[in-house]
Structures are given as structure tokens and as C-alpha cells.
Protein backbone atom coordinates (compact mmCIF):
# COMPACT_ATOMS: atom_id res chain seq x y z
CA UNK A 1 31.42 9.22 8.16
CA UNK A 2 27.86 9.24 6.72
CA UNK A 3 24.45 9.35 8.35
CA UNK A 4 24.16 6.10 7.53
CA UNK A 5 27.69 5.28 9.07
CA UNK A 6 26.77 7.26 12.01
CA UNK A 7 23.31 5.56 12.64
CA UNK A 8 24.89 1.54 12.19
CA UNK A 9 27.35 2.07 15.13
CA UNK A 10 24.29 3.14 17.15
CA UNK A 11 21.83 0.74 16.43
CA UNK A 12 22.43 -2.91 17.93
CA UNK A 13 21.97 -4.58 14.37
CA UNK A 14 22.92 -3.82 11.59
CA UNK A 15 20.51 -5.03 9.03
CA UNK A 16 19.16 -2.31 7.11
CA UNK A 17 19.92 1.20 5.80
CA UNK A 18 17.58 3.30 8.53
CA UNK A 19 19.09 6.60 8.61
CA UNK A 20 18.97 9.66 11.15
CA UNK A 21 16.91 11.19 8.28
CA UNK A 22 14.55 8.19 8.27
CA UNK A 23 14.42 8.35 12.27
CA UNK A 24 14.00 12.07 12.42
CA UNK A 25 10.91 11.54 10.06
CA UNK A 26 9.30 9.17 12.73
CA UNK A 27 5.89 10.71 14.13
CA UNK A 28 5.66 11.99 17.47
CA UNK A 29 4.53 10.01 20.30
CA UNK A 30 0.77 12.42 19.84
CA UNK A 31 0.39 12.01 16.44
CA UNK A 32 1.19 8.00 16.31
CA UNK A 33 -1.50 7.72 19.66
CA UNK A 34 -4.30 10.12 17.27
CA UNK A 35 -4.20 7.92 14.31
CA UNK A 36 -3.84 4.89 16.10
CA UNK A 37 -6.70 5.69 18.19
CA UNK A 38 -8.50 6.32 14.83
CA UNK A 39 -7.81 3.30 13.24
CA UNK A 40 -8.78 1.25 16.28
CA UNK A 41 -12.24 2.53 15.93
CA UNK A 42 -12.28 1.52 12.34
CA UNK A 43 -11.33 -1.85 13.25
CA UNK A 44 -14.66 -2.70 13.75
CA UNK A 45 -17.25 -3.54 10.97
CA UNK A 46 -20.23 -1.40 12.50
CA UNK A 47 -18.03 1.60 12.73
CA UNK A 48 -16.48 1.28 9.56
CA UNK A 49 -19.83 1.66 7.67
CA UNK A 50 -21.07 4.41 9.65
CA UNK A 51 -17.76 6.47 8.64
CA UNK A 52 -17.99 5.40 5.06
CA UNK A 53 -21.91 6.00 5.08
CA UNK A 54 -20.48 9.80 6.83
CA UNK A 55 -17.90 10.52 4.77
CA UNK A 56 -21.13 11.02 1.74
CA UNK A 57 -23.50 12.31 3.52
CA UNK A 58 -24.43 14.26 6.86
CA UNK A 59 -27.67 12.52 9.21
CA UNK A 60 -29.43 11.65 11.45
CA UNK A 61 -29.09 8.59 13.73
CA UNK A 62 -32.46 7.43 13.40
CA UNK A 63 -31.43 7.45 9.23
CA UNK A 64 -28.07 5.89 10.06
CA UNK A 65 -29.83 3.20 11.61
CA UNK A 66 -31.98 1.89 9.25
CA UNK A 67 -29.72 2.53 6.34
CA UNK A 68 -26.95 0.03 8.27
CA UNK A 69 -29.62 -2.05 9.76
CA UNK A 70 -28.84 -1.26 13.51
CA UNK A 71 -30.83 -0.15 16.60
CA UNK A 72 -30.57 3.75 17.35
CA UNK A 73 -29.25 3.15 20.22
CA UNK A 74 -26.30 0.84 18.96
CA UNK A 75 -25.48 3.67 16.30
CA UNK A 76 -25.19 6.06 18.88
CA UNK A 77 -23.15 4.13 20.77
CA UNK A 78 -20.49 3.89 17.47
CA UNK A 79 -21.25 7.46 16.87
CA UNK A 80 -19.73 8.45 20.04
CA UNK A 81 -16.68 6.20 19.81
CA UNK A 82 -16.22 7.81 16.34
CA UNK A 83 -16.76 11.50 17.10
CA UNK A 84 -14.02 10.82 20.26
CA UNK A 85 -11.68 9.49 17.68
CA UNK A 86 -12.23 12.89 15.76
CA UNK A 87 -13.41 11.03 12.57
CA UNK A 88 -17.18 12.98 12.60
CA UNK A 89 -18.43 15.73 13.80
CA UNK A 90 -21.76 16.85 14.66
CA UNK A 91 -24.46 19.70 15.13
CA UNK A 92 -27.60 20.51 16.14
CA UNK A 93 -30.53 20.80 13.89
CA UNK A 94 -33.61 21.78 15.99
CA UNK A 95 -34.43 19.32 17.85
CA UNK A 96 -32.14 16.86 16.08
CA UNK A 97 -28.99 15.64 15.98
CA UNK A 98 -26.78 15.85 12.76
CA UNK A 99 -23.31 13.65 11.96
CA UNK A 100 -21.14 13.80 8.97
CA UNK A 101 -17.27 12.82 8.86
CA UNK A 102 -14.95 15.31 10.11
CA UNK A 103 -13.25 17.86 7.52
CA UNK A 104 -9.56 16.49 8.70
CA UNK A 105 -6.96 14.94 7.09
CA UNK A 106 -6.76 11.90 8.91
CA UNK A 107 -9.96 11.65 8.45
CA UNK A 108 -10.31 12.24 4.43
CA UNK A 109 -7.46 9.70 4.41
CA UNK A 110 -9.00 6.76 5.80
CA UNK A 111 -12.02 7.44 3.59
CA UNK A 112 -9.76 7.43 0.82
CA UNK A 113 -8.05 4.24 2.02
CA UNK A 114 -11.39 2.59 2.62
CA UNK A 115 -12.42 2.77 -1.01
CA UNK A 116 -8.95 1.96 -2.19
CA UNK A 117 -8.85 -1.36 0.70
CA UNK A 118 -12.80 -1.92 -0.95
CA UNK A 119 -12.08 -1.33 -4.99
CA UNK A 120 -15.09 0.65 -4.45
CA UNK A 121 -15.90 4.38 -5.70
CA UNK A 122 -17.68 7.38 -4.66
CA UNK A 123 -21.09 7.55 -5.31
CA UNK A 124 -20.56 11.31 -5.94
């Protein structure tokens, strides 16, 4: 009997060709909740500027907030949603505060998908 034999008598329809391969394949419950989570945060228009402005450069938030004409305190609201998501990262420059996007995967993927989503290209 094949895999796909095998699979069919478990599944209660039979409509497609999923396979134990296919199902093995499936992300873990963590992984699906991390880029999920992720996403979510991109899902909003704010956000989704501040990670694309990130993923090109590393600043400030007083910068971030004139460049996406938004209050400071607004940005650093997003900023922390983002940085919880694990899409930027940030450090301490003297007395201030400095964000880029995060050196991940999941991260360099969504940037990627942005531009793709956008038709736009990388400045550099």
C-alpha cells in the first residue's frame, strides 16, 4: 500500500493527494505561533513601514518618526510590538536608543516578501 494509500483511509475525505510526507513536513505548533505572531504585527500599515524603513537602515525613534510622519510616542509604541515579535532589535547608543530589523530569517523573509508584495526594490 503506498503513503498515499495509507494516508486516504485515514483522512475522512478523500479529495486530494496529502501524503504522510506532506503531513510530516507541517510546522510545529512553535514555529506556526512565531511567524504568525510576526505576520500579525505586519498586518498593520504603521508597522509595516517601520520594518521596511528597518530592514535599510538602523535609528532612532525620534528619526523614525518624522521620516513616517508619526508622533514619537506612537512609533514607540509599534517599535515595541515589533521588537516582541522578534522582527528588530535594538541597542543603546549613549543616551539613545537605536532599532534596526532583526538579523533572522523570518525576519529577512518578510522584507523580501514586502518588496516582492510592493514591486518595489532596495534602495541599496
Amino acid at each position: 500500500m503506498s503513503k498515499t494509500a495509507g494516508n486516504k483511509e485515514k483522512l475522512p475525505h478523500h479529495h486530494g493527494e496529502i501524503t504522510e510526507d506532506l503531513i510530516s513536513h507541517i510546522p510545529d505548533a512553535e514555529v506556526i505561533e512565531n511567524v504568525s505572531a510576526a505576520m500579525k504585527q505586519l498586518g498593520d500599515p504603521s508597522r509595516l513601514k517601520i520594518f521596511w524603513l528597518l530592514c535599510h537602515t538602523e535609528e532612532c525613534v525620534l528619526d523614525i518618526a518624522e521620516a513616517v510622519n508619526m508622533t514619537s510616542p506612537a512609533v514607540s509604541h509599534h517599535l515595541r510590538l515589533l521588537k516582541s515579535a522578534g522582527l528588530i532589535v535594538s541597542h543603546r547608543d549613549g543616551k539613545e536608543m537605536l532599532y534596526r530589523a532583526a538579523d533572522t530569517r523570518l525576519a529577512q523573509s518578510l522584507h523580501l516578501t514586502i518588496e516582492k508584495v510592493a514591486e518595489i526594490a532596495c534602495p541599496r
